[in-house]
PDB file of N, CA and C in Angstrom:
ATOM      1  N   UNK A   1       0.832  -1.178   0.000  1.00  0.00           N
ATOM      2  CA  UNK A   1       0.000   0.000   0.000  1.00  0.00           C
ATOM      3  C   UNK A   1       0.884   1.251   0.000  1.00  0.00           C
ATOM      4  N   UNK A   2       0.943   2.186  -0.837  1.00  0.00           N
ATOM      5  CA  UNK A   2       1.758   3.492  -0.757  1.00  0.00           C
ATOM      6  C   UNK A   2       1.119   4.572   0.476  1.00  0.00           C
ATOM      7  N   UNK A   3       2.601   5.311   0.345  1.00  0.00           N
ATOM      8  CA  UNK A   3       1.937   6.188   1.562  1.00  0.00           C
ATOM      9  C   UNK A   3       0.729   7.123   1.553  1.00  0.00           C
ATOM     10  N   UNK A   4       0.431   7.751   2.861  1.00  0.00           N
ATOM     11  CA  UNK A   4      -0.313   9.065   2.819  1.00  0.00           C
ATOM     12  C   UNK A   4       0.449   9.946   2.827  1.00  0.00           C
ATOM     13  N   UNK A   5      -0.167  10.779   1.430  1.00  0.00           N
ATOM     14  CA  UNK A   5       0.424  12.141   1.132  1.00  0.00           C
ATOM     15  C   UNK A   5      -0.095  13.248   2.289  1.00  0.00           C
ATOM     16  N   UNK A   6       0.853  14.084   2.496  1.00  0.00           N
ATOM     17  CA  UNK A   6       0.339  14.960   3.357  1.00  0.00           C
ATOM     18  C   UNK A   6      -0.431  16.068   2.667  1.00  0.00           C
ATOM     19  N   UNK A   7      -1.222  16.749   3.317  1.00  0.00           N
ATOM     20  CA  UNK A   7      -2.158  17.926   2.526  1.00  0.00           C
ATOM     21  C   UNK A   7      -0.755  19.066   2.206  1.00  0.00           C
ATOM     22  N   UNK A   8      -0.568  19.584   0.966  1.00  0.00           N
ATOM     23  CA  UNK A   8       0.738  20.210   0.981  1.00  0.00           C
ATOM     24  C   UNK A   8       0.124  21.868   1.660  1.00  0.00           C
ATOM     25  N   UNK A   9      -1.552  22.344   1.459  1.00  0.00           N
ATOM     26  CA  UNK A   9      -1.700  23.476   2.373  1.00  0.00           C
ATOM     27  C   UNK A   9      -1.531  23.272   3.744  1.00  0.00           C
ATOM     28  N   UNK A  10      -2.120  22.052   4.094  1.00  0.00           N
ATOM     29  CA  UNK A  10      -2.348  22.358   5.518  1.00  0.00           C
ATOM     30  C   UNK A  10      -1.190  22.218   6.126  1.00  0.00           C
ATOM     31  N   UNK A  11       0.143  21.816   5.528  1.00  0.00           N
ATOM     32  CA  UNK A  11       1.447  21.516   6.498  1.00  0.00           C
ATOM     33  C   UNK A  11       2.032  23.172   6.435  1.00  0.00           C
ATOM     34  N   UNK A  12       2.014  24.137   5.795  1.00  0.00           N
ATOM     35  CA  UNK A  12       2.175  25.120   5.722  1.00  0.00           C
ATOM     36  C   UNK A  12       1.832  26.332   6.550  1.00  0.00           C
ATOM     37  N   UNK A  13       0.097  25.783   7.211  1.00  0.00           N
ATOM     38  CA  UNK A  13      -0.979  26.265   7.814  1.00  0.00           C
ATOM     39  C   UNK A  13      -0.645  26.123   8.892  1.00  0.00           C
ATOM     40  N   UNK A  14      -0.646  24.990   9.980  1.00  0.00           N
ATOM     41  CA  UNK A  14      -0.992  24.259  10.769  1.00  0.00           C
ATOM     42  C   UNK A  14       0.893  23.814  11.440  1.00  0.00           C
ATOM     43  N   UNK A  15       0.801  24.507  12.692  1.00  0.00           N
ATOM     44  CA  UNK A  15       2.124  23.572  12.994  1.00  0.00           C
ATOM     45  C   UNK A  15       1.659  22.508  14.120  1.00  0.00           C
ATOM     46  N   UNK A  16       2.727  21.896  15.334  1.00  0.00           N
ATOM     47  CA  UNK A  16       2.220  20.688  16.631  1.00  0.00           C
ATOM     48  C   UNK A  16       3.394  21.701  17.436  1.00  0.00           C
ATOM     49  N   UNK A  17       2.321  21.626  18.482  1.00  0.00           N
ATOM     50  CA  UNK A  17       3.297  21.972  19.835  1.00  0.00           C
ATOM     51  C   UNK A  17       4.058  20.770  20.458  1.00  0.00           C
ATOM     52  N   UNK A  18       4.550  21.152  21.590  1.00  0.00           N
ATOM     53  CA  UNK A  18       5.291  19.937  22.150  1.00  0.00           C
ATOM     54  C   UNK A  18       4.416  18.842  22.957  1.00  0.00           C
ATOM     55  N   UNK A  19       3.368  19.337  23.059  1.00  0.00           N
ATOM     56  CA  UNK A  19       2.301  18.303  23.778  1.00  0.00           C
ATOM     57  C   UNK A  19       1.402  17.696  22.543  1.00  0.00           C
ATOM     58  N   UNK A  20       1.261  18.188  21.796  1.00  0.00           N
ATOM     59  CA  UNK A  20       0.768  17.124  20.177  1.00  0.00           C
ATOM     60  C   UNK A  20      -0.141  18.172  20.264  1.00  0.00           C
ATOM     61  N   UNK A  21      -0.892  19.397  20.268  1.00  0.00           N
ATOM     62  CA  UNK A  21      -1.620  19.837  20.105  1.00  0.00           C
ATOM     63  C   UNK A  21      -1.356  20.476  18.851  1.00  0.00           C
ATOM     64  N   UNK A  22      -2.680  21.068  17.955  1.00  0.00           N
ATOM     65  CA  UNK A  22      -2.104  21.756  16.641  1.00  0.00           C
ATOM     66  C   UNK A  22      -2.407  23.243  16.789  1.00  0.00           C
ATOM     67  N   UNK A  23      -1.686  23.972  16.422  1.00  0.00           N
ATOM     68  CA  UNK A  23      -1.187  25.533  16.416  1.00  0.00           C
ATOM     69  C   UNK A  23      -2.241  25.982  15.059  1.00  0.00           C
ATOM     70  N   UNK A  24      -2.661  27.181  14.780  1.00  0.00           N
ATOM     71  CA  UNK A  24      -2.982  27.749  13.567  1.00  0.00           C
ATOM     72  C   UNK A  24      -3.056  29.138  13.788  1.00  0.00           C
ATOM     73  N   UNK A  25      -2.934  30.203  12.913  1.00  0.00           N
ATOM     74  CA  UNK A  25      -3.116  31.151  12.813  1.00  0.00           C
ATOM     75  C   UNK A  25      -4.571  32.297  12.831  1.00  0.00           C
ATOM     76  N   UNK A  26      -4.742  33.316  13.087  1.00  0.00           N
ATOM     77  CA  UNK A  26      -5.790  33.918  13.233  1.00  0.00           C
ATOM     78  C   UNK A  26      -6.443  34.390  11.953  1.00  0.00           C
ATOM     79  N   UNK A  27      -7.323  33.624  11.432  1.00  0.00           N
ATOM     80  CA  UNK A  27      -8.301  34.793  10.248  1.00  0.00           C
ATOM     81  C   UNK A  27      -8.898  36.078  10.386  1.00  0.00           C
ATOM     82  N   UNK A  28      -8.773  36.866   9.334  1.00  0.00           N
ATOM     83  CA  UNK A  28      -9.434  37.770   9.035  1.00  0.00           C
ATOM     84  C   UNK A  28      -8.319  39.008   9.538  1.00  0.00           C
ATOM     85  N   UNK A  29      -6.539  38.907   9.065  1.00  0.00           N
ATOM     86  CA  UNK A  29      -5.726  39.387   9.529  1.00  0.00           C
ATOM     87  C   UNK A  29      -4.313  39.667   7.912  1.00  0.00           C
ATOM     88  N   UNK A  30      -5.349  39.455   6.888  1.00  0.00           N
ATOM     89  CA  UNK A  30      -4.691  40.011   5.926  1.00  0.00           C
ATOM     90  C   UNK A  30      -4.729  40.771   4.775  1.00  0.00           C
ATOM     91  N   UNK A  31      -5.871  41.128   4.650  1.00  0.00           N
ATOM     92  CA  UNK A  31      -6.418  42.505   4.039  1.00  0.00           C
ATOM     93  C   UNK A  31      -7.471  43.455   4.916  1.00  0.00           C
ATOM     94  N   UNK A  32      -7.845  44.589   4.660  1.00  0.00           N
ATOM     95  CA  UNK A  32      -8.821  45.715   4.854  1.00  0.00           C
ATOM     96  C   UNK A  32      -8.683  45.824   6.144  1.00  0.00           C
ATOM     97  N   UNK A  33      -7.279  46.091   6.400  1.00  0.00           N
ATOM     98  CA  UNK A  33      -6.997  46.205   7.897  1.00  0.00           C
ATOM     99  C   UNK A  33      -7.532  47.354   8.309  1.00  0.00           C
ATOM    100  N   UNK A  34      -7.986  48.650   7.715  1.00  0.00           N
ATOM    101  CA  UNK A  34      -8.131  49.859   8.031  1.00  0.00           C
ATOM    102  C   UNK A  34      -9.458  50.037   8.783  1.00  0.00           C
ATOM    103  N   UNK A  35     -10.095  49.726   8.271  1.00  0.00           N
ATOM    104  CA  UNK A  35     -11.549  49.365   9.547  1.00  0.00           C
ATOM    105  C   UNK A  35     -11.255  48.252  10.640  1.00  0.00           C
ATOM    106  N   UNK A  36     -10.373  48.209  10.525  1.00  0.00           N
ATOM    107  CA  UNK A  36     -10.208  46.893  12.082  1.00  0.00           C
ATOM    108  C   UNK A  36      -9.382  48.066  13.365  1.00  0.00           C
ATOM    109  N   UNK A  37     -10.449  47.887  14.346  1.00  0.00           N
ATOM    110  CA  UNK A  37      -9.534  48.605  15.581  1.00  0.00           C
ATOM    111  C   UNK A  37      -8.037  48.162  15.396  1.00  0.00           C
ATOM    112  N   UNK A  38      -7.238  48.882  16.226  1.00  0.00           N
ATOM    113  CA  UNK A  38      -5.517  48.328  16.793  1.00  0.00           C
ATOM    114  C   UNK A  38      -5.706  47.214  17.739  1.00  0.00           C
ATOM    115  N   UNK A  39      -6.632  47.520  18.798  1.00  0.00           N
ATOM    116  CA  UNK A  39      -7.223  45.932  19.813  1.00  0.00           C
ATOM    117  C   UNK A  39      -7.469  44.859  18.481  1.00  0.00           C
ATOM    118  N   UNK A  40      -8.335  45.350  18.070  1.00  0.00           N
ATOM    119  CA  UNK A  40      -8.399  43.637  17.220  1.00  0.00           C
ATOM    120  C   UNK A  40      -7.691  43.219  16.075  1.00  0.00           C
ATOM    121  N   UNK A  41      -6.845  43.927  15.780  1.00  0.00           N
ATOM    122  CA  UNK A  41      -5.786  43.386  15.009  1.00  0.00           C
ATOM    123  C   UNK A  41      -4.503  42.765  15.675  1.00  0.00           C
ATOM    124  N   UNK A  42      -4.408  43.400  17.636  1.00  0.00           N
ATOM    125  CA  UNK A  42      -3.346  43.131  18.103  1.00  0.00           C
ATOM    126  C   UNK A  42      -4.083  41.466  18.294  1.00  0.00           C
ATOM    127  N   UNK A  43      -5.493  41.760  18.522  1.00  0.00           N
ATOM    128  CA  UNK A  43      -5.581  40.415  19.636  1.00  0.00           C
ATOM    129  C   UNK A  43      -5.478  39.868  18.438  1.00  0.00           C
ATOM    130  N   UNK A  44      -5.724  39.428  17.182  1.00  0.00           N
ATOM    131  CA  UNK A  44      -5.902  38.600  16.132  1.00  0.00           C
ATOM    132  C   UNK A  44      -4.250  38.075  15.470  1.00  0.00           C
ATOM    133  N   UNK A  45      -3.399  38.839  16.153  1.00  0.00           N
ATOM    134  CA  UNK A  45      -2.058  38.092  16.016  1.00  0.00           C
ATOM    135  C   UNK A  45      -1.243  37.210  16.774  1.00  0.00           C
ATOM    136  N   UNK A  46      -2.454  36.997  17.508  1.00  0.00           N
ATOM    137  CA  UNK A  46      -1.656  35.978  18.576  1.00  0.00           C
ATOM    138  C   UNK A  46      -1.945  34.137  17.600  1.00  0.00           C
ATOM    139  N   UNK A  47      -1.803  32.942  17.812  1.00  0.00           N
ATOM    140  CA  UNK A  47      -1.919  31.802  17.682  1.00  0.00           C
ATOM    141  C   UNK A  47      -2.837  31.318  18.214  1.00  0.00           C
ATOM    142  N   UNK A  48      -3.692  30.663  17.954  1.00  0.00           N
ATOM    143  CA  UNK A  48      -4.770  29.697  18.585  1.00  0.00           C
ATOM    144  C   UNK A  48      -4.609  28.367  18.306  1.00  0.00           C
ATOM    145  N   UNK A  49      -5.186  27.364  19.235  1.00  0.00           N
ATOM    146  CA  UNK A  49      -5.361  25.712  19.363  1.00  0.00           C
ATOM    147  C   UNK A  49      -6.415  25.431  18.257  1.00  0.00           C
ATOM    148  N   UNK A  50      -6.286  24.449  17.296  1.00  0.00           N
ATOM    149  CA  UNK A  50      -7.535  24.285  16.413  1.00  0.00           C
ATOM    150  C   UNK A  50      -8.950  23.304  17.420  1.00  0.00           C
ATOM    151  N   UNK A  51      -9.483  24.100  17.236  1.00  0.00           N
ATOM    152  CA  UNK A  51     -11.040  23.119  17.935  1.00  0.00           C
ATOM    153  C   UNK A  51     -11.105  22.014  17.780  1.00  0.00           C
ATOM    154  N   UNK A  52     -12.243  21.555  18.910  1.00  0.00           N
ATOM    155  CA  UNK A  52     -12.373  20.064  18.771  1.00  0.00           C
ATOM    156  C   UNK A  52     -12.900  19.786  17.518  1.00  0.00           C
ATOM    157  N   UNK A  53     -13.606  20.214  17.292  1.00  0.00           N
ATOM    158  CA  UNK A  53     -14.888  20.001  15.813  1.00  0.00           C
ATOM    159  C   UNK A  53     -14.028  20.126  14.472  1.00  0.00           C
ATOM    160  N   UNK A  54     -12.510  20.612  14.647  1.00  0.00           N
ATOM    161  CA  UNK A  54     -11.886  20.647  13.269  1.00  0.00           C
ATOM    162  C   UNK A  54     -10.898  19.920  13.419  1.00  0.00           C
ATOM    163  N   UNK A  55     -10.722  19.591  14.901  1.00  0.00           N
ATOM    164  CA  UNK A  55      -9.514  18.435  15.093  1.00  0.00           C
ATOM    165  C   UNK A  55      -9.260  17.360  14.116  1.00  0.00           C
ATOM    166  N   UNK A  56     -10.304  16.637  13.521  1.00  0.00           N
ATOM    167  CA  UNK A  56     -10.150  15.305  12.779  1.00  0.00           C
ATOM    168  C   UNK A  56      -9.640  15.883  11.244  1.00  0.00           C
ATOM    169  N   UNK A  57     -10.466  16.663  11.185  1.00  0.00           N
ATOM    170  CA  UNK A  57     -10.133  17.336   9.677  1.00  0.00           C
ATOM    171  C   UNK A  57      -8.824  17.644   9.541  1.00  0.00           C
ATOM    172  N   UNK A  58      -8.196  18.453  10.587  1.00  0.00           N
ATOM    173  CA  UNK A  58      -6.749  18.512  10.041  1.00  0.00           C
ATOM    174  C   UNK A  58      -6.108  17.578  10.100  1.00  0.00           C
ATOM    175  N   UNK A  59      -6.297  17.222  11.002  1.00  0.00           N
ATOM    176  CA  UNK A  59      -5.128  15.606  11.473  1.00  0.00           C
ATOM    177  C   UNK A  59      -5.184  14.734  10.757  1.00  0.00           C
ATOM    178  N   UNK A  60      -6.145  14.852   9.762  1.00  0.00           N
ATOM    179  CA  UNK A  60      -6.521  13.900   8.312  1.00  0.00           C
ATOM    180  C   UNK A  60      -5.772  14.574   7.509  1.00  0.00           C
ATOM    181  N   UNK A  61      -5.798  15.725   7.130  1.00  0.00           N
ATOM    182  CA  UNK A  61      -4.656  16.462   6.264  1.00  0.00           C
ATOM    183  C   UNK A  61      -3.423  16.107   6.831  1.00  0.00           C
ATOM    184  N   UNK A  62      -2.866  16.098   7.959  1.00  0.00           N
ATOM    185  CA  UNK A  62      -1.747  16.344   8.431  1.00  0.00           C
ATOM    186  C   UNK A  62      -1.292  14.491   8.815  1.00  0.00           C
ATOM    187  N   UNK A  63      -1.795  13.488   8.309  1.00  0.00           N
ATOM    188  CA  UNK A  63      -1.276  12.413   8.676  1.00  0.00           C
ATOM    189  C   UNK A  63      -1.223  12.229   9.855  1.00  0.00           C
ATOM    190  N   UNK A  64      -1.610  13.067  10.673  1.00  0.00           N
ATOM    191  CA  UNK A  64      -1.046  12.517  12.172  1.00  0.00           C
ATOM    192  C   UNK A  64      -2.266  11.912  12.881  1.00  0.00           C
ATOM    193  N   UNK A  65      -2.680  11.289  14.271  1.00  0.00           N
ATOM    194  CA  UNK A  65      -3.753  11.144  14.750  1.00  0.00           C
ATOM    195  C   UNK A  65      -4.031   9.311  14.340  1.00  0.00           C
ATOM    196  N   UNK A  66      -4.879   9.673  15.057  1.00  0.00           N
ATOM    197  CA  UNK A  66      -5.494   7.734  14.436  1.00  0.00           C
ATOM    198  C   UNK A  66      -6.161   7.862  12.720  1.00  0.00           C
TER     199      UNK A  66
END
C-alpha cells in the first residue's frame, strides 16, 4: 500500500506543539486592515489551538492522529 500524502496546504498552515496539540493562525488578519480597531488586530495576532470540531479534519490532512 503506498503512503499518505500529506495535505501540501495544511502543512504550511498548521504547525504541533510539544504536547501534540495543533497551532494555527488567526483569520481575518490580511487585508482591509483599516476598519479593524488596533485591539483587534493586536488580539488577532496571537496563535490559537484548532477546535475540537476541526480536530479530525486537520489531522486527516496532516497524517497525524489515528
Amino acid at each position: 500500500m503506498p503512503k499518505m500524502k500529506t495535505n501540501s496546504s495544511a502543512k504550511k498552515r498548521f504547525s504541533l506543539t510539544g504536547t501534540g496539540k495543533i497551532k494555527r493562525k488567526s483569520a481575518y488578519k490580511s487585508h482591509i486592515l483599516t476598519k479593524k480597531t488596533t485591539k483587534q488586530k493586536r488580539n488577532l495576532t496571537h496563535t490559537q489551538l484548532v477546535s475540537n470540531g476541526d480536530l479530525g479534519n486537520v489531522q486527516r490532512m496532516l497524517c497525524i492522529g489515528k
